[in-house]
Protein backbone atom coordinates (compact mmCIF):
# COMPACT_ATOMS: atom_id res chain seq x y z
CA UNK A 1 46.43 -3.69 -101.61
CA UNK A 2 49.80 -1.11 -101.74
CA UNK A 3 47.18 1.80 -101.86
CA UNK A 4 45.28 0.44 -98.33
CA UNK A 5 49.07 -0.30 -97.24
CA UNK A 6 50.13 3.38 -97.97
CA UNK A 7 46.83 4.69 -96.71
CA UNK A 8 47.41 3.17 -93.54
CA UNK A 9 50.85 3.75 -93.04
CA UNK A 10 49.84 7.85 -93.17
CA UNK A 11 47.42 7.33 -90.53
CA UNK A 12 44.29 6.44 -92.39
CA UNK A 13 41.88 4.68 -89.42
CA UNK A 14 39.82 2.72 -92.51
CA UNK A 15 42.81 1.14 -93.66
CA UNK A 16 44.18 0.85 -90.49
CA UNK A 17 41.26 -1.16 -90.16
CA UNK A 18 40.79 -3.24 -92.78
CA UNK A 19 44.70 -3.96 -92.68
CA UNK A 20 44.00 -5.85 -88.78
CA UNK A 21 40.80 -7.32 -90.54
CA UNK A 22 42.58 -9.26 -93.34
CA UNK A 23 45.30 -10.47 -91.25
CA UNK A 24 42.76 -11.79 -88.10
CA UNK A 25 40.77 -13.42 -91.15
CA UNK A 26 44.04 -15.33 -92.17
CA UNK A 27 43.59 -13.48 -95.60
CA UNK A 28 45.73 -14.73 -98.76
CA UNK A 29 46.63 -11.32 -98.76
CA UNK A 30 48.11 -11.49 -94.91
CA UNK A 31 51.66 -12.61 -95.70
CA UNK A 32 52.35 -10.43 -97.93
CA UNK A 33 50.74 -7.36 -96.07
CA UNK A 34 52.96 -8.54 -92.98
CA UNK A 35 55.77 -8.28 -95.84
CA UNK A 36 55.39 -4.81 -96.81
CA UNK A 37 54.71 -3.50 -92.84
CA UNK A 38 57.72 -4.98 -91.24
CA UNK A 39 60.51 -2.89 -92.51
CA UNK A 40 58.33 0.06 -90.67
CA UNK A 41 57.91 -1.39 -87.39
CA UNK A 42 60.28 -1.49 -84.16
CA UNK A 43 59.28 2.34 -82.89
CA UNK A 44 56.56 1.44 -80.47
CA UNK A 45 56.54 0.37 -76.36
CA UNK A 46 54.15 -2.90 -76.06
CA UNK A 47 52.52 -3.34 -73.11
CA UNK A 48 50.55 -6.51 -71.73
CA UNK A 49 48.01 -6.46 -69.35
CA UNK A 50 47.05 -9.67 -67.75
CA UNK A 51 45.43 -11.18 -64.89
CA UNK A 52 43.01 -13.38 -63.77
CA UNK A 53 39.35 -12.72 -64.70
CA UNK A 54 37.39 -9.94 -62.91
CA UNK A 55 40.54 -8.03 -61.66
CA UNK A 56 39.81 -4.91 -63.80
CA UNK A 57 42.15 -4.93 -66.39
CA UNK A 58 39.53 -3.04 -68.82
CA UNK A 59 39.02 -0.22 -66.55
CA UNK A 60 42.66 -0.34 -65.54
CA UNK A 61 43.87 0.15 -69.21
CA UNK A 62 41.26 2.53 -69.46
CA UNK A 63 43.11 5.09 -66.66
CA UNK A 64 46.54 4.02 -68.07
CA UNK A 65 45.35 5.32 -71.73
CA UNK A 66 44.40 8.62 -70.46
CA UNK A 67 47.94 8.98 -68.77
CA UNK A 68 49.82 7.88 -72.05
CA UNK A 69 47.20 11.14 -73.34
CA UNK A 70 48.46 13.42 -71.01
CA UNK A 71 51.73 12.78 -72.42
CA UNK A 72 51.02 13.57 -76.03
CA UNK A 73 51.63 9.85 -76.96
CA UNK A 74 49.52 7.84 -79.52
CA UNK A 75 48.00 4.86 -77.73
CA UNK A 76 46.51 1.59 -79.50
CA UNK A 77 44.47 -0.98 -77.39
CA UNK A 78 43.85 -4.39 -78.49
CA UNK A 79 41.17 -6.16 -76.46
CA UNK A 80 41.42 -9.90 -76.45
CA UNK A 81 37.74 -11.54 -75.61
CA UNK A 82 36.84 -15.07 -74.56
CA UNK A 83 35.58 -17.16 -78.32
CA UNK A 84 32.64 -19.33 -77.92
CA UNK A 85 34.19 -23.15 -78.18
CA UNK A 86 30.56 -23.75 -79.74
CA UNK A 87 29.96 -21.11 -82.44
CA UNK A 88 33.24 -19.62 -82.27
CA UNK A 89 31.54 -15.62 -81.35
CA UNK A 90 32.81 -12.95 -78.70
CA UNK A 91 30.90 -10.54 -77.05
CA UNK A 92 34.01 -8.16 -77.77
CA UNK A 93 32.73 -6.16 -74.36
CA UNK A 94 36.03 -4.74 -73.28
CA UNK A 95 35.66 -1.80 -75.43
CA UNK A 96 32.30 -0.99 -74.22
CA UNK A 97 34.16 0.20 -70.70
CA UNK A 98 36.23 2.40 -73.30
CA UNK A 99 34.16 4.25 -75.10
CA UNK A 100 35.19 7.91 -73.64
CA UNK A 101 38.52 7.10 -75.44
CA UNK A 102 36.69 6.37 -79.07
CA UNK A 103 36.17 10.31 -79.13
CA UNK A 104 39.87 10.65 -79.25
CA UNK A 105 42.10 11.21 -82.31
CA UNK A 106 44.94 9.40 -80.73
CA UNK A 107 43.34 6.14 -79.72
CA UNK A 108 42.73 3.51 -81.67
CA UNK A 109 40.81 0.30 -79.91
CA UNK A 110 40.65 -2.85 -81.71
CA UNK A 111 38.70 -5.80 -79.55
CA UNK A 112 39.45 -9.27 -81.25
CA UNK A 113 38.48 -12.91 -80.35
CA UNK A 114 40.34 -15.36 -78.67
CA UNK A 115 39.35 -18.33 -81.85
CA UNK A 116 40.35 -20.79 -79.49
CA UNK A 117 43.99 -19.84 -78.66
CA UNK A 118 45.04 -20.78 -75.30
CA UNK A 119 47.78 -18.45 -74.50
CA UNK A 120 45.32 -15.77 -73.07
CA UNK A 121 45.73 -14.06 -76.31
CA UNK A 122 44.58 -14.16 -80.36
CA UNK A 123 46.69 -15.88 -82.86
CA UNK A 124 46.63 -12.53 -85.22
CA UNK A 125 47.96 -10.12 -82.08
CA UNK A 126 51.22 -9.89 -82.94
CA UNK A 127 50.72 -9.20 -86.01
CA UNK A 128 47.91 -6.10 -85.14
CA UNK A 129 50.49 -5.16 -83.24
CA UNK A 130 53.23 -4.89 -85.69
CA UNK A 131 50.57 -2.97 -88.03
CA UNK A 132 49.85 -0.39 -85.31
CA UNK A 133 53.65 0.26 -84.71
CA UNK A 134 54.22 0.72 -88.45
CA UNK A 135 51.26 3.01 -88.47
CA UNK A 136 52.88 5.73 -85.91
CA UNK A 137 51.32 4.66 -82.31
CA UNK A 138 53.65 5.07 -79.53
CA UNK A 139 52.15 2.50 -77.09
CA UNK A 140 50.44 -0.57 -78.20
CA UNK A 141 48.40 -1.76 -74.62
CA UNK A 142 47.47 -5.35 -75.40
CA UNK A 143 44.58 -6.97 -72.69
CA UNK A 144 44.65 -10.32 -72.43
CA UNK A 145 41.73 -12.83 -71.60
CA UNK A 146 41.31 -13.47 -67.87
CA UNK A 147 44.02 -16.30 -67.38
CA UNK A 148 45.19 -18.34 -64.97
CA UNK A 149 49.27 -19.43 -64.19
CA UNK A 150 50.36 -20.88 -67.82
CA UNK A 151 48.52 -18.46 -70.07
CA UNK A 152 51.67 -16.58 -70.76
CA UNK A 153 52.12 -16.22 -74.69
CA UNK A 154 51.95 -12.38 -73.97
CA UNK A 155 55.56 -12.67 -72.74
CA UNK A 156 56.33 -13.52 -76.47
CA UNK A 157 54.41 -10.52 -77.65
CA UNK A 158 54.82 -7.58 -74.79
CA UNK A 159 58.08 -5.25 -74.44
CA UNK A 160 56.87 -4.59 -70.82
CA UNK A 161 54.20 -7.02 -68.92
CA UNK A 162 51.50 -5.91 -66.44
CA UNK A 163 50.24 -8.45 -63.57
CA UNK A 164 47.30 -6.98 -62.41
CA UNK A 165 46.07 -8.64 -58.79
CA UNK A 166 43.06 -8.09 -56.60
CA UNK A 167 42.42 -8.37 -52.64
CA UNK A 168 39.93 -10.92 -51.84
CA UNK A 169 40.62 -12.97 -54.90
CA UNK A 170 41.64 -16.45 -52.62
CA UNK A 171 44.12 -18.10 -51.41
CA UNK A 172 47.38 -15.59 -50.89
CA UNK A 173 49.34 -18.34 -51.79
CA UNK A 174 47.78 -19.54 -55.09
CA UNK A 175 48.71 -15.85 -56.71
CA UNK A 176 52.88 -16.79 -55.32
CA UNK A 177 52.90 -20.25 -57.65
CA UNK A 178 54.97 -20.35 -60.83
CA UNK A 179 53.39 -19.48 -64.38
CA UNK A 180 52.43 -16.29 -65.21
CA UNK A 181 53.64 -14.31 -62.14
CA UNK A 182 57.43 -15.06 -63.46
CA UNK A 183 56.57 -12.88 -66.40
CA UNK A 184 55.80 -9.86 -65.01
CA UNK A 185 57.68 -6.95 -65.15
CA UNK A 186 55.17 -4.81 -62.88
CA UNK A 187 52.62 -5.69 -60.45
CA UNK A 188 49.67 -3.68 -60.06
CA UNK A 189 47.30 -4.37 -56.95
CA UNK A 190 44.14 -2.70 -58.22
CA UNK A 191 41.16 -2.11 -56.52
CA UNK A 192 43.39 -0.69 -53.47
CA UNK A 193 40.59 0.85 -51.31
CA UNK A 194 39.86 -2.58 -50.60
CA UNK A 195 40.63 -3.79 -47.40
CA UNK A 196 44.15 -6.56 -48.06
CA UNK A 197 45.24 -4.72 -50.52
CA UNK A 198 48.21 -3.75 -48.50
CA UNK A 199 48.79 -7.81 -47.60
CA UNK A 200 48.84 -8.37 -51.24
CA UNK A 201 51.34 -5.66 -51.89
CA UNK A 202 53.50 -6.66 -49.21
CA UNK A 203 52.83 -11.00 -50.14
CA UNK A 204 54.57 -9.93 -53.68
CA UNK A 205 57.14 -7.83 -52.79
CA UNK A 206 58.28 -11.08 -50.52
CA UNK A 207 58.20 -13.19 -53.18
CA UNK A 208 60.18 -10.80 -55.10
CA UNK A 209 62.92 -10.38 -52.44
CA UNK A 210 63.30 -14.09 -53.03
CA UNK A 211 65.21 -14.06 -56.37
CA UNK A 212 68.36 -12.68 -56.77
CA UNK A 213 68.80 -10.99 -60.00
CA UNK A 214 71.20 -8.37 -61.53
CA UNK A 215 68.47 -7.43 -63.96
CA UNK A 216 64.97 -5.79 -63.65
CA UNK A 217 63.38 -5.80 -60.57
CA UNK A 218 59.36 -5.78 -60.59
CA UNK A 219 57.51 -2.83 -59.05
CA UNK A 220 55.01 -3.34 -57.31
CA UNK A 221 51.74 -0.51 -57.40
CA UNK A 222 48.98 0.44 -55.40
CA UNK A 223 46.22 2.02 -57.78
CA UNK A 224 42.24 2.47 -58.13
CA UNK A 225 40.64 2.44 -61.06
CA UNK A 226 37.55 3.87 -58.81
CA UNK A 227 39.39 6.59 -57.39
CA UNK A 228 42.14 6.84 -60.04
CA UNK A 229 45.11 6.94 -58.21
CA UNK A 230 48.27 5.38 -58.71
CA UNK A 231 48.56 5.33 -62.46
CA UNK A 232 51.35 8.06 -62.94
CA UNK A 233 53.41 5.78 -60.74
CA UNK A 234 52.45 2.65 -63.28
CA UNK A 235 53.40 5.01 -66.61
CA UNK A 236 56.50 5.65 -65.18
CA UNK A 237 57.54 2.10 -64.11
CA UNK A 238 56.48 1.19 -67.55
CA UNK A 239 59.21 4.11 -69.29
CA UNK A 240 61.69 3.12 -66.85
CA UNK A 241 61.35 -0.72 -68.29
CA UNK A 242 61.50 0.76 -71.55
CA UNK A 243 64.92 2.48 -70.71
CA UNK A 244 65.93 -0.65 -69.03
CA UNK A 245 65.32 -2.75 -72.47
CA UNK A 246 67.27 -0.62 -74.62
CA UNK A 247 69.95 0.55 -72.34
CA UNK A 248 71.16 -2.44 -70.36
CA UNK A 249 72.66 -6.11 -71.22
CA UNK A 250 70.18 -7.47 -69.63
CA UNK A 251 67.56 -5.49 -71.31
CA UNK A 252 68.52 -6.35 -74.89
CA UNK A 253 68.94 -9.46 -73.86
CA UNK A 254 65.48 -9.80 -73.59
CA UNK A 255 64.64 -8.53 -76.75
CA UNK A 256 67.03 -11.38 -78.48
CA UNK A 257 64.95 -13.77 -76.82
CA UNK A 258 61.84 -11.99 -78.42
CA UNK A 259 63.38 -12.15 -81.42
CA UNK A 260 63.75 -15.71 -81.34
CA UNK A 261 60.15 -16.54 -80.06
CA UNK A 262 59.20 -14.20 -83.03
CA UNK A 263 61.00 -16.36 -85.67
CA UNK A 264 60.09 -19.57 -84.05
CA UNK A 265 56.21 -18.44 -84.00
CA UNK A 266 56.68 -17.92 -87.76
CA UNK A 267 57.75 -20.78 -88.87
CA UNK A 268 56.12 -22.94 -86.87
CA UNK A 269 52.65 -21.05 -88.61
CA UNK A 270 54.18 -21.43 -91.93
CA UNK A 271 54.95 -25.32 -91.15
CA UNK A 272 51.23 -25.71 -89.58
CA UNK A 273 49.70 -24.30 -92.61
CA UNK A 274 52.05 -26.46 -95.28
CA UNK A 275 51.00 -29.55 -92.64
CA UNK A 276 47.12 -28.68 -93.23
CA UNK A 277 47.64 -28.34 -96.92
CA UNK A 278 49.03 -31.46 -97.32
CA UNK A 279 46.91 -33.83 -94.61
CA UNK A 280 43.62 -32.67 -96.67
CA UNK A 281 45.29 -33.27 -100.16
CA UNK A 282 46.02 -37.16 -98.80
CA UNK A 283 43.20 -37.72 -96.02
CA UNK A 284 40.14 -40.03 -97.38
CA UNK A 285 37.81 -42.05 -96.07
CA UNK A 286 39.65 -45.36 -97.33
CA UNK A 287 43.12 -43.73 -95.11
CA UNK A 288 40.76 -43.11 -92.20
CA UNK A 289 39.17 -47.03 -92.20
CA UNK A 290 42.92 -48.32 -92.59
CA UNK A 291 43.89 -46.07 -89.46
CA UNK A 292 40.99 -46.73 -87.88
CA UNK A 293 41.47 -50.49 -88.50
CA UNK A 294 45.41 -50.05 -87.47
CA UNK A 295 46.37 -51.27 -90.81
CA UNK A 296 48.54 -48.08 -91.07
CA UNK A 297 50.82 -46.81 -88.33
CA UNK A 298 49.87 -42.89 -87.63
CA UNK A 299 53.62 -42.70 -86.78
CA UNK A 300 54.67 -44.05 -89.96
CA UNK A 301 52.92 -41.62 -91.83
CA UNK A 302 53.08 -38.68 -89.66
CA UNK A 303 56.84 -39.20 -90.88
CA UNK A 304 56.04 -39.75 -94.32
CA UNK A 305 54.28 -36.58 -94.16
CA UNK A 306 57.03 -34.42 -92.36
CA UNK A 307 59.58 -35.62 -94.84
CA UNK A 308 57.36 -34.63 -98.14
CA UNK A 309 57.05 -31.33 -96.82
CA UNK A 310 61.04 -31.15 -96.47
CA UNK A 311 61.68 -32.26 -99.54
C-alpha cells in the first residue's frame, strides 16, 4: 500500500485511481491511506457546484475546466450521480458531457455514486478530495447531484460554493427560500440567452442587498454554456473568494468552521462504524422477538449500547 501511496503522490493516474477506489469501497485499508495523505493536503481551491437538476452544471463545469486550463492550473472533477435506492447502480453520465477534457494531462475526472447519501453529495468525497490535493491538483471542482433547498453538505466540503440557477425553472420566489441559497458564495444564472435571465439576475441580487454583512458578498454571473460566455468573470470571482479566505477574519473564519465540520464528520463515522460493529455482535432473533414483544425498552438498550462503546 506505501508503494500505490508514493506512486500516487508523484502523479501516477493508476494509483491515483485505485487510491479513490479503496476509500469509496470503505476499504480496511481506507483509514490508514487517509493517514498517510493528510499531512500532504491543504494546497488546493475546492469548488462546489450545485443546483437543482437540469440547470447545466455538467456542461457548466465543463467551460469552467477549460478556463482553470488556460491558466496552467491542474483541475480534478468529481461527478456525484443519483444511486439507484433499488440496486444501489449510477449511470455515472456526467462525465460523458466531459470527455474532450479526458484527452488532457491535467484533468483528472472521477464520477462516483451518491450510495444513498442525502446531502447532494457521496459519503467518500471528501476524502477523494483530500487525495487529489495531496496528489498536486490546483482546483478540485466537485458537482453535486441535482438538489433541492437542504441538500447542502457541500458547504462542509467546498472552499468556494457555486449556485447555479436557470430562467424558466418556476416560481421566482421558490429559488429566494432558505437552504441551499444561504451557502453560496457565487451565483451563476446559466443558460443566459434565455429570455428572464436578466429577472433572475436582478431577483438575487435583491435578495442579496437584504443582508447586511461585513464579510463576502455573493456575485452574481451571467454565462452560457451554449455560447460560452461569462466564465472568465466566474474564475475570477472564484480567486477573489480564495483571496478572501486566506486574507481576511472573516475568511479564516470560515475555514475554522470547516475545520470543525471536518472533525465532527470524523468522528461521528468512526462512532457509526464502532455502533454497527457492536449492534450485529448483540442483535438475534431472540433480542428482536423481546423488542418486538416490548419486553425490552429500545431506549434502555440504545444506552446500554452507547455506554459499552465508551467504556
Amino acid at each position: 500500500m506505501k508503494k500505490i501511496i508514493q506512486d500516487a503522490l508523484s502523479g501516477n493516474i493508476r494509483a491515483i485511481s485505485r487510491l479513490v477506489t479503496l476509500v469509496e469501497s470503505q476499504s480496511p485499508d481506507a483509514k490508514s491511506i487517509m493517514q498517510d495523505i493528510y499531512p500532504h493536503t491543504g494546497h488546493a481551491h475546492i469548488i462546489g457546484v450545485t443546483g437543482s437538476p437540469g440547470a447545466g452544471k455538467s456542461t457548466f463545469c465543463d467551460r469552467l475546466v477549460d478556463e482553470f486550463l488556460e491558466q496552467n492550473k491542474k483541475v480534478a472533477v468529481i461527478a456525484i450521480d443519483p444511486s439507484s435506492p433499488f440496486t444501489g447502480g449510477a449511470i455515472l453520465g456526467d462525465r460523458l458531457r466531459m470527455q474532450h477534457l479526458a484527452l488532457s494531462q491535467n484533468v483528472f475526472i472521477r464520477s462516483m455514486g451518491s450510495r444513498g447519501s442525502l446531502g447532494g453529495v457521496s459519503a467518500a468525497t471528501w476524502e477523494a478530495s483530500l487525495i487529489f490535493d495531496a496528489c498536486g491538483y490546483d482546483i478540485i471542482l466537485v458537482e453535486t447531484v441535482g438538489v433541492g433547498q437542504s441538500e447542502i453538505d457541500i458547504m462542509k466540503i467546498a472552499d468556494t460554493v457555486c449556485l447555479i440557477l436557470t430562467p424558466g425553472m418556476g416560481d421566482d420566489i421558490q429559488i429566494m427560500k432558505a437552504g441551499i441559497m444561504e451557502i453560496a458564495d457565487i451565483f451563476v444564472i446559466n443558460k443566459c440567452d434565455r429570455e428572464g435571465a436578466e429577472k433572475v439576475a436582478s431577483d438575487v441580487s435583491a435578495m442579496l442587498k437584504m443582508f447586511t454583512t461585513n464579510s463576502w458578498i455573493p456575485s452574481v454571473r451571467l454565462v452560457s454554456s451554449y455560447s460560452n460566455i461569462g466564465f472568465a468573470e466566474v474564475a475570477n470571482d472564484i480567486f477573489s473568494h480564495e483571496a478572501f479566505l486566506s486574507n481576511t477574519p472573516a475568511g479564516k473564519n470560515k475555514l475554522l468552521d470547516r475545520a470543525a465540520l471536518e472533525m465532527e464528520k470524523l468522528l461521528l463515522n468512526d462512532l457509526s462504524q464502532k455502533v454497527s460493529l457492536l449492534w450485529k455482535a448483540k442483535c438475534s432473533v431472540e433480542l428482536l422477538e423481546k423488542l418486538s414483544c416490548r419486553k425490552i425498552n429500545p431506549y434502555l438498550l440504545t444506552s446500554e449500547i452507547t455506554n459499552e462503546i465508551l467504556k
